[in-house]
Protein backbone atom coordinates (compact mmCIF):
# COMPACT_ATOMS: atom_id res chain seq x y z
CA UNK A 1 52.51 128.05 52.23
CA UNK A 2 52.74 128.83 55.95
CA UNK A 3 56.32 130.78 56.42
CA UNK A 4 58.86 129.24 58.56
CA UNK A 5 59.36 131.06 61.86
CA UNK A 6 62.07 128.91 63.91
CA UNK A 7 65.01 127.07 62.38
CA UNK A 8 66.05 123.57 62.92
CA UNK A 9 67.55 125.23 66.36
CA UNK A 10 64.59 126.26 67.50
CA UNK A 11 66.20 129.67 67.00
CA UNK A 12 63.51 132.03 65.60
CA UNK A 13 64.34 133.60 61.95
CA UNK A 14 64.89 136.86 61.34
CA UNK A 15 61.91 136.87 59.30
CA UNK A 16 59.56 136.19 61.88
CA UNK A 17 61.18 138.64 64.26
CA UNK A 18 60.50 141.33 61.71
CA UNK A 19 56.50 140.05 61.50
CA UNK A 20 56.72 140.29 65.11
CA UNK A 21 57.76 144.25 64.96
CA UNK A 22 55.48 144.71 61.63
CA UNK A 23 52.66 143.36 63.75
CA UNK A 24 53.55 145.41 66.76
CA UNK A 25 53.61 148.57 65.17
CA UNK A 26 49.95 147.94 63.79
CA UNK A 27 48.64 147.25 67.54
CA UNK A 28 50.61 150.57 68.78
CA UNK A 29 48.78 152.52 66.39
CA UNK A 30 45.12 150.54 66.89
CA UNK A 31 45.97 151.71 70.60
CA UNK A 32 46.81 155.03 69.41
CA UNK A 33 50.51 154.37 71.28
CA UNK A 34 54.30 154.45 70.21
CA UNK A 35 57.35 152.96 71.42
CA UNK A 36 61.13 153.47 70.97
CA UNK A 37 63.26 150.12 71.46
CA UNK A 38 66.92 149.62 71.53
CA UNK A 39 67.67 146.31 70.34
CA UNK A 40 70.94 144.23 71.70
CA UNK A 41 72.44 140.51 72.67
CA UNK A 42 71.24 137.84 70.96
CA UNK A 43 69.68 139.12 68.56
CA UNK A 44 72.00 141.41 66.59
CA UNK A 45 74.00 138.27 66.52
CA UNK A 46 71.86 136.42 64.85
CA UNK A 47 72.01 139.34 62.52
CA UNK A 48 75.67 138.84 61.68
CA UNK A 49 74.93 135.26 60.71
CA UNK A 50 76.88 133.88 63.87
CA UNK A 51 73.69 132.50 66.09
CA UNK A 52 70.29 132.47 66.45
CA UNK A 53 68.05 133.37 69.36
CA UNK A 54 64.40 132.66 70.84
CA UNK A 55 64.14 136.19 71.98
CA UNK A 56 65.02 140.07 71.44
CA UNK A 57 66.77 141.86 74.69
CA UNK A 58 65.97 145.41 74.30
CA UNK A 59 65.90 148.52 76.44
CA UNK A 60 62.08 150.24 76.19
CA UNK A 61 60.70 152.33 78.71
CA UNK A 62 58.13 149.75 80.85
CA UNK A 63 54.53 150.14 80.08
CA UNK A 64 52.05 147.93 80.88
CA UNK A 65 49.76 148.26 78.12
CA UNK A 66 52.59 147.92 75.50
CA UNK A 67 53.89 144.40 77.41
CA UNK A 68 50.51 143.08 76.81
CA UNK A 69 50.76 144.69 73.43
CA UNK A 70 54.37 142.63 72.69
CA UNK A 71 53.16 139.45 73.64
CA UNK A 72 49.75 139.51 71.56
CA UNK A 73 51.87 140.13 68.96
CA UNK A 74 54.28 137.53 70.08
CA UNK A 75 51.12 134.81 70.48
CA UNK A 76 49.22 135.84 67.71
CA UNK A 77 52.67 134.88 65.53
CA UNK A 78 53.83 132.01 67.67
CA UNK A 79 56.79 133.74 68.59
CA UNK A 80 56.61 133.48 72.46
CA UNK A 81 57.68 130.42 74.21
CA UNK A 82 57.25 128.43 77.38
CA UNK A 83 60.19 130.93 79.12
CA UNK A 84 60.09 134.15 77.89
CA UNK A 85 58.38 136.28 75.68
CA UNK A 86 59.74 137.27 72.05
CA UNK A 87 60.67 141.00 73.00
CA UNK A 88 61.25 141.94 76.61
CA UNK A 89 63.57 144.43 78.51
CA UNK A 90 65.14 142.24 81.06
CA UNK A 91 68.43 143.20 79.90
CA UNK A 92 67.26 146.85 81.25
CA UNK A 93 67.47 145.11 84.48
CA UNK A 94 71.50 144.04 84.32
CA UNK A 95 72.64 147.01 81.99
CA UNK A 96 72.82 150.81 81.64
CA UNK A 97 70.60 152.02 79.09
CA UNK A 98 73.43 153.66 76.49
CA UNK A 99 73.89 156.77 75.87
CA UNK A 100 72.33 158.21 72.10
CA UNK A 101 76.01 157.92 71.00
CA UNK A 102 75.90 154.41 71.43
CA UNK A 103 72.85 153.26 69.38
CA UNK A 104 72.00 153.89 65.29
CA UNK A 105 68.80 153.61 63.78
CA UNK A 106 67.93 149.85 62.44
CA UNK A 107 63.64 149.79 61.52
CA UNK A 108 61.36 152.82 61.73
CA UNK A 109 57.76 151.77 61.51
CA UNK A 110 54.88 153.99 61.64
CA UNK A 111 54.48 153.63 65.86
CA UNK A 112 57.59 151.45 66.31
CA UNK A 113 61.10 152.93 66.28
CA UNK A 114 63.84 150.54 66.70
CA UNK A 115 67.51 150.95 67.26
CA UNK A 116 70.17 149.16 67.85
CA UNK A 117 73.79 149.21 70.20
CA UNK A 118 76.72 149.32 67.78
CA UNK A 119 78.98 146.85 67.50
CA UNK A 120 81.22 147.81 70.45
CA UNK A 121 78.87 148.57 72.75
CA UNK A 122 77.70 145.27 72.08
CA UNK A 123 81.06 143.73 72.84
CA UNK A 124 80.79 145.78 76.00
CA UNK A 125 78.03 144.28 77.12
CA UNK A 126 79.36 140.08 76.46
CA UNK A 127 82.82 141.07 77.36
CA UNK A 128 80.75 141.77 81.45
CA UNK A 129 79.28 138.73 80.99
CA UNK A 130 80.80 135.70 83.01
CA UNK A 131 78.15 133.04 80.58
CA UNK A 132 79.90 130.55 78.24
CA UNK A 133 78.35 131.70 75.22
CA UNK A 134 78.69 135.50 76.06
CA UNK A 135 82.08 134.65 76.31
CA UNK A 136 82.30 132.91 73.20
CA UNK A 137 80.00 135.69 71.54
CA UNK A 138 82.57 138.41 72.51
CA UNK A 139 85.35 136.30 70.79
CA UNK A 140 83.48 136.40 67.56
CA UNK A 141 82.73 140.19 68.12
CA UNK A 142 86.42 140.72 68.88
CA UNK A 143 87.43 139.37 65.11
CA UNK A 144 84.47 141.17 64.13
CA UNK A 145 86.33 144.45 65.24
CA UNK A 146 89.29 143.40 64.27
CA UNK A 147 91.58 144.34 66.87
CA UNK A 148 93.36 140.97 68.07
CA UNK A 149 95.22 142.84 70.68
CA UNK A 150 94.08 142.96 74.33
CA UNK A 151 95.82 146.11 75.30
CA UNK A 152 94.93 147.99 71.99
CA UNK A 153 91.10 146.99 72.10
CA UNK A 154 91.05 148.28 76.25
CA UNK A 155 92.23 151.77 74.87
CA UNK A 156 89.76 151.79 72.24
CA UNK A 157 86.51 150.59 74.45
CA UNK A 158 87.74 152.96 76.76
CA UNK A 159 88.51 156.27 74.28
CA UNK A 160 85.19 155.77 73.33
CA UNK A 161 83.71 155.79 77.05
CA UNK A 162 82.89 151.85 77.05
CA UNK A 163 84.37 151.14 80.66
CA UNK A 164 85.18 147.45 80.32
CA UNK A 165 87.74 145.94 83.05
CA UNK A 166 91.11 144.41 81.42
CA UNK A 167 90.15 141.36 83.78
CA UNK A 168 87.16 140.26 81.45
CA UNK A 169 89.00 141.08 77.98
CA UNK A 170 91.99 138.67 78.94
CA UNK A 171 89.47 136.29 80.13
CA UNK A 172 87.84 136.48 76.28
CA UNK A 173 91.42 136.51 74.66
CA UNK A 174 92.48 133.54 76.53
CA UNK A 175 89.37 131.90 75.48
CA UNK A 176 90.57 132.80 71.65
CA UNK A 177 93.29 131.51 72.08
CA UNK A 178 93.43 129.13 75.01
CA UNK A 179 94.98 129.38 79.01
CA UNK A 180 98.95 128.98 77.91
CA UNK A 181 98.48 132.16 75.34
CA UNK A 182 97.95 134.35 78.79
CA UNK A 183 101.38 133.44 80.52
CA UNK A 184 103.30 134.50 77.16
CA UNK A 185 101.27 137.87 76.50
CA UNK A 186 101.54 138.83 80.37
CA UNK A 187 105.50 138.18 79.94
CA UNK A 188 105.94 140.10 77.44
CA UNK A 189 103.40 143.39 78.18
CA UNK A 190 103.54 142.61 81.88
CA UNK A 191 104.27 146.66 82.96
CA UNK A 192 101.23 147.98 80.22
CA UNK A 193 99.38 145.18 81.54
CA UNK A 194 99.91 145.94 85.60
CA UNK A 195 98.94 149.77 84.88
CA UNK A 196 95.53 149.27 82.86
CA UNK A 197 94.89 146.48 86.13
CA UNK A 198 95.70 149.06 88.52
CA UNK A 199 93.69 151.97 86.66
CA UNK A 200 90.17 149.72 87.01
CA UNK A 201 90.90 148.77 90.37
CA UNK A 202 91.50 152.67 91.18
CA UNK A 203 88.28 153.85 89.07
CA UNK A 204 86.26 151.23 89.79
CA UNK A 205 85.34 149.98 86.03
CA UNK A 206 84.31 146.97 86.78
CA UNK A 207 80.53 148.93 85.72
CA UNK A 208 79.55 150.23 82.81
């Protein structure tokens, strides 16, 4: 029986993403190469059951010979599609790569080493996104972390060196929990709220 690789979605499953690395790996080493990928967006969502995807953003150093590499992998399991290919590094494009402290170890393969951005550095990432479903994604990662408090989850992206502007954690929060929550929460925090405001405009942390 021929395994399922998309769901009703047309999401891929995590199954066939994992043929798609399994079969990678084996063309690395046929090509006697290697590659170290640090997996993010989508797809580490679809890992926590929230979403699925069509494609993995990851950060990889750009080689020529390993793109055509990804997407013979990618065609050979019908995991490529009319827009993009199944792996790809375009997020490399729009984000810092992240520093070592900011990635843990998810598949090691023979020639394939992948990675992954933890949890906050994830949220990081949506939270500097202005698309709906980023914004809805950092929501979910928000609950995830459970720290329901805009003020208290600035300090803690920030102790941990993940610069994120208040501007675009409001902007999730009120999305949690709609435009009238804001004029309450800004009433009643309105001095912490002015100095973490006036801190990004001063450092300039509107970049990660």
């Amino acid at each position: 029986m021929k395994k399922r690789i998309r769901h009703n979605n047309g999401s891929h499953t995590l199954e066939a993403f994992e043929q798609g690395f399994q079969r990678l790996d084996e063309l690395l080493g046929q090509n006697g190469l290697t590659l170290r990928i640090i997996v993010c967006g989508g797809y580490l969502i679809q890992q926590m059951g929230i979403r699925g995807t069509i494609d993995i953003d990851a950060f990889y150093v750009k080689n020529d010979r390993i793109d055509l590499l990804i997407k013979q992998a990618g065609a050979e399991l019908g995991l490529n599609t009319e827009y993009t290919t199944w792996l790809n590094r375009s997020v490399a494009t729009m984000s810092d790569w992240p520093d070592e402290k900011f990635y843990e170890r998810l598949h090691a393969f023979n020639h394939l080493t992948v990675d992954k951005v933890t949890t906050e550095y994830l949220l990081g990432m949506k939270l500097r996104s202005t698309r709906d479903r980023d914004v809805t994604d950092s929501v979910t990662l928000i609950k995830h972390i459970n720290i329901l408090d805009p003020i208290e989850l600035y300090n803690h992206l920030n102790n941990m060196a993940i610069n994120v502007g208040m501007s675009y954690i409001l902007t999730a929060f009120s999305e949690m929990h709609g435009n009238h929550w804001f004029g309450q929460y800004f009433t009643e925090n309105q001095i912490e709220l002015l100095k973490t405001l006036r801190i990004d405009d001063l450092k300039g942390k509107e970049s990660m």
